[in-house]
Protein backbone atom coordinates (compact mmCIF):
# COMPACT_ATOMS: atom_id res chain seq x y z
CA UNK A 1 125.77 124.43 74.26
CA UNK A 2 123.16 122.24 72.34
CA UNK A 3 120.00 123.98 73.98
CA UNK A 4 118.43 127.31 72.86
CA UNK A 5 118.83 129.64 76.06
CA UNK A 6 115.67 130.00 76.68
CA UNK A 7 114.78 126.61 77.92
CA UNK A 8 115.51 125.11 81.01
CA UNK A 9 117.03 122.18 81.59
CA UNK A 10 114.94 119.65 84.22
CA UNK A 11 115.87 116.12 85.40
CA UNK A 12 113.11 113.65 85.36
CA UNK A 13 113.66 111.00 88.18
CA UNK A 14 112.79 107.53 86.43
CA UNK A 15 111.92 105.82 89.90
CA UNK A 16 110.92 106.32 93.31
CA UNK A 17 114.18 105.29 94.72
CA UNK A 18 115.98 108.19 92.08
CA UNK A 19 112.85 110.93 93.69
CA UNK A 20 114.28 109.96 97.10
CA UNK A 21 117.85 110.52 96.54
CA UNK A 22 116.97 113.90 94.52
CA UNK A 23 114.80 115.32 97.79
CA UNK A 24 118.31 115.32 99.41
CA UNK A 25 119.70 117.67 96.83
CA UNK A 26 118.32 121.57 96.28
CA UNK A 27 115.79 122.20 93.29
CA UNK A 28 118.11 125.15 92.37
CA UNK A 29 120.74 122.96 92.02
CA UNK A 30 119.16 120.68 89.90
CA UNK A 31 115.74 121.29 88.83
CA UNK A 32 113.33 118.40 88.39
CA UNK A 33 110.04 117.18 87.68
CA UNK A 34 108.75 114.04 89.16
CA UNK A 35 106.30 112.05 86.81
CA UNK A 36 103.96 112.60 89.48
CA UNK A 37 103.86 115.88 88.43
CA UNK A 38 103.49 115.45 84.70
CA UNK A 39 100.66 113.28 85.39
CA UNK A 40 98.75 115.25 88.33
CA UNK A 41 95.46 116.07 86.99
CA UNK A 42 94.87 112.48 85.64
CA UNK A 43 92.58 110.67 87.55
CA UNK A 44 93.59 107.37 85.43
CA UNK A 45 96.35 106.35 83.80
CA UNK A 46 96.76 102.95 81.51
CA UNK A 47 100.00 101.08 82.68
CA UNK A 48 99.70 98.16 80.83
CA UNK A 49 96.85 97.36 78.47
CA UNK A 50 94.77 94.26 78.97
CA UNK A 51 92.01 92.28 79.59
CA UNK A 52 91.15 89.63 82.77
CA UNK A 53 88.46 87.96 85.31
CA UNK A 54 89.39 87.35 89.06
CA UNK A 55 88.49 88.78 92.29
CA UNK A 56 89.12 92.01 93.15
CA UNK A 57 91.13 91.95 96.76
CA UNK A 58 91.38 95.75 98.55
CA UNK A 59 93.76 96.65 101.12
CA UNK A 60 93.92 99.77 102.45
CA UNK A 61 97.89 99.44 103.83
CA UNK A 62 100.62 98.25 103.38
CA UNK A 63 100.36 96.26 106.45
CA UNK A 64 96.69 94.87 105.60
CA UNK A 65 97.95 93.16 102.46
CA UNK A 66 101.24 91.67 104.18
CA UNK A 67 99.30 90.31 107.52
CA UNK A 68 97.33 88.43 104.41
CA UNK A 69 99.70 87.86 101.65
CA UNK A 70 99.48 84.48 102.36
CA UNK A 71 95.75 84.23 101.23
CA UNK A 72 96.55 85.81 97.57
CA UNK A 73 95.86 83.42 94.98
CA UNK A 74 97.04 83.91 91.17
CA UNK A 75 92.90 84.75 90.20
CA UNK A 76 92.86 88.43 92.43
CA UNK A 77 93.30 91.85 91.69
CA UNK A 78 95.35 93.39 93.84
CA UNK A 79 93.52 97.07 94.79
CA UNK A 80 95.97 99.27 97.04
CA UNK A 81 96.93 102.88 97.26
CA UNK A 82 100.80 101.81 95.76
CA UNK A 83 100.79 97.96 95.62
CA UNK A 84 104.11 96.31 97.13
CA UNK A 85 107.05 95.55 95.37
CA UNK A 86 106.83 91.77 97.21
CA UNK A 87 103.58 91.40 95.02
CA UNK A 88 102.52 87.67 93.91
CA UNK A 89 101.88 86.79 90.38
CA UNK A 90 98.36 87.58 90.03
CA UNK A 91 95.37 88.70 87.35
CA UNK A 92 95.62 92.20 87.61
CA UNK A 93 97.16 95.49 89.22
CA UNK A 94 95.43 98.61 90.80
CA UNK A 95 97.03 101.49 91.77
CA UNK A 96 95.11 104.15 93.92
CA UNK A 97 97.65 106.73 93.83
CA UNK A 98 100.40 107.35 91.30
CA UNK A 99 102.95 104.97 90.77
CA UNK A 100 105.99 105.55 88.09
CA UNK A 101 105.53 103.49 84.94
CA UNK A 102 109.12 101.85 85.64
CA UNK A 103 108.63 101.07 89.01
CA UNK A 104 109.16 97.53 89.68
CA UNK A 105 105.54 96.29 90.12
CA UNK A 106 104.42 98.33 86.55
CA UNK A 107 107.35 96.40 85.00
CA UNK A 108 106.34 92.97 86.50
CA UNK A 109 102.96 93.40 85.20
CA UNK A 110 103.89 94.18 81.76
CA UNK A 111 106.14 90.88 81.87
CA UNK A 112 103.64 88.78 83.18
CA UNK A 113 101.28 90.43 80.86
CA UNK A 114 98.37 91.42 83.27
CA UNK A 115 96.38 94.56 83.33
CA UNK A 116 97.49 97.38 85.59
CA UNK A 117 96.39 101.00 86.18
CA UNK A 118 96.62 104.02 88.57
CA UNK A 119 92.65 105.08 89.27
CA UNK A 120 92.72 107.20 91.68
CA UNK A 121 88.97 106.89 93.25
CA UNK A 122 89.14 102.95 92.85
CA UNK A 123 87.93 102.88 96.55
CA UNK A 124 85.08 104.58 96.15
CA UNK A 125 84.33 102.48 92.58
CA UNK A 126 84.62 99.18 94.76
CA UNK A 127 82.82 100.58 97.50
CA UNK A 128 80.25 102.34 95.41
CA UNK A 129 79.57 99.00 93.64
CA UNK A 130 80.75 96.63 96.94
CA UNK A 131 83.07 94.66 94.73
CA UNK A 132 85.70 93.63 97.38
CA UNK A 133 86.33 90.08 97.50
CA UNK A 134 83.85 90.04 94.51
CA UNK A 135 84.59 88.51 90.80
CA UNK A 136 84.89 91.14 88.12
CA UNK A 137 85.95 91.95 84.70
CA UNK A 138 88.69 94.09 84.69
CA UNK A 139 89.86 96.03 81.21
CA UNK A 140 92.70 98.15 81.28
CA UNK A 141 92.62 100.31 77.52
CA UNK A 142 94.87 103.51 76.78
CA UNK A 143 91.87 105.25 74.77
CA UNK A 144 89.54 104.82 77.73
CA UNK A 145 89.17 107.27 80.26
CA UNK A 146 88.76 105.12 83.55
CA UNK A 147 89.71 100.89 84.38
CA UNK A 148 86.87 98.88 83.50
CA UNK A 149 85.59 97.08 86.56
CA UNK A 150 82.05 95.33 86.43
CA UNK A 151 81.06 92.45 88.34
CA UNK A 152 80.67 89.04 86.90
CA UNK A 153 79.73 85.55 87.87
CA UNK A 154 82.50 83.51 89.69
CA UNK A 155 83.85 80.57 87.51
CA UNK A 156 82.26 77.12 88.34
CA UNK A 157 85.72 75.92 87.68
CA UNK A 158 88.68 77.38 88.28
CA UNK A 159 91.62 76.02 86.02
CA UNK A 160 94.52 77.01 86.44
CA UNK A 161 97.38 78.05 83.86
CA UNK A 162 100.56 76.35 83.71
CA UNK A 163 102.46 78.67 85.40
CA UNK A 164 100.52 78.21 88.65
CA UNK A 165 100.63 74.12 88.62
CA UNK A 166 104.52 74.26 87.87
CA UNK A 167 106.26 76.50 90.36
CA UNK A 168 109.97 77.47 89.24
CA UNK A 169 112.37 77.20 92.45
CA UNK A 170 115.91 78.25 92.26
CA UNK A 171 118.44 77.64 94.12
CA UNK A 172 121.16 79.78 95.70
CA UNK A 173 123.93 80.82 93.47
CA UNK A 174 127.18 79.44 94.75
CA UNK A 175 129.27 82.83 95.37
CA UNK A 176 131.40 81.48 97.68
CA UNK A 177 134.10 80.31 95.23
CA UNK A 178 133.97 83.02 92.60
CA UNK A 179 137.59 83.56 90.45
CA UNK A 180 138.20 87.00 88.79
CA UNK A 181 140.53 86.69 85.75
């Protein structure tokens, strides 16, 4: 009633799990657009703005990185086609394919306040310039048009921030015992 005729109304999923349950329902139903689409001729796209050093760590799968999670320290830059929702704190996000900005690893990054980007030929940047495993600088900036990633010196020392010398651990809610007024 509030639209001009002419337009067409589209749904936009906000997440990969929404695209998922919207493959099960026919586009003439309910027409959408995935972000993927909005944002298919971009071969970078700024998720979260910043600045950091640390060493870039590429996996290829999804496997890869979980047969070696255990050897992530807080200093790398994850490098992965879509990296992991399981992903440890660490300096710095890149995405080789598209990711949605409110998928759960783009929103971690912004709260942890770490650079993070889709480039979609970071592969052949890190091969190009054999930076895996390697320390870089790594600038994410919105009025760029790629990720900044140049090699650097490793740190003599490595000193770590606060949140890496005092790990948080929880403890399991008590649900057991729970009274609903």
């Amino acid at each position: 009633k509030n639209m001009h005729p002419n337009l067409e109304l589209i749904f936009k999923p906000a997440n990969h799990k929404q695209e998922k349950a919207m493959d099960e329902i026919p586009n003439t139903l309910i027409p959408r657009m995935h972000t993927s689409e909005i944002y298919a001729t971009s071969k970078f796209i700024a998720l979260n703005n910043g600045e950091t050093k640390g060493r870039i760590r590429l996996f290829k799968t999804e496997e890869d990185f979980h047969a070696k999670l255990s050897t992530i320290e807080w200093y790398d830059i994850i490098v992965m086609i879509r990296v992991p929702d399981d992903v440890p704190r660490v300096a710095g996000i890149i995405n080789a394919d598209f990711t949605t900005p409110l998928s759960h690893t783009n929103v971690l990054a912004s709260g942890w306040k770490i650079p993070n980007c889709i480039q979609r030929d970071i592969f052949e940047i890190i091969d190009e310039k054999e930076l895996d495993m390697k320390w870089v600088r790594y600038e994410v900036n919105a009025t760029t048009a790629n990720a900044i990633v140049e090699a650097i010196d490793g740190p003599k020392e490595l000193i770590k921030h606060n949140w890496v010398m005092q790990k948080i651990t929880l403890e399991n809610p008590d649900i057991d015992d729970i009274k609903i007024a």
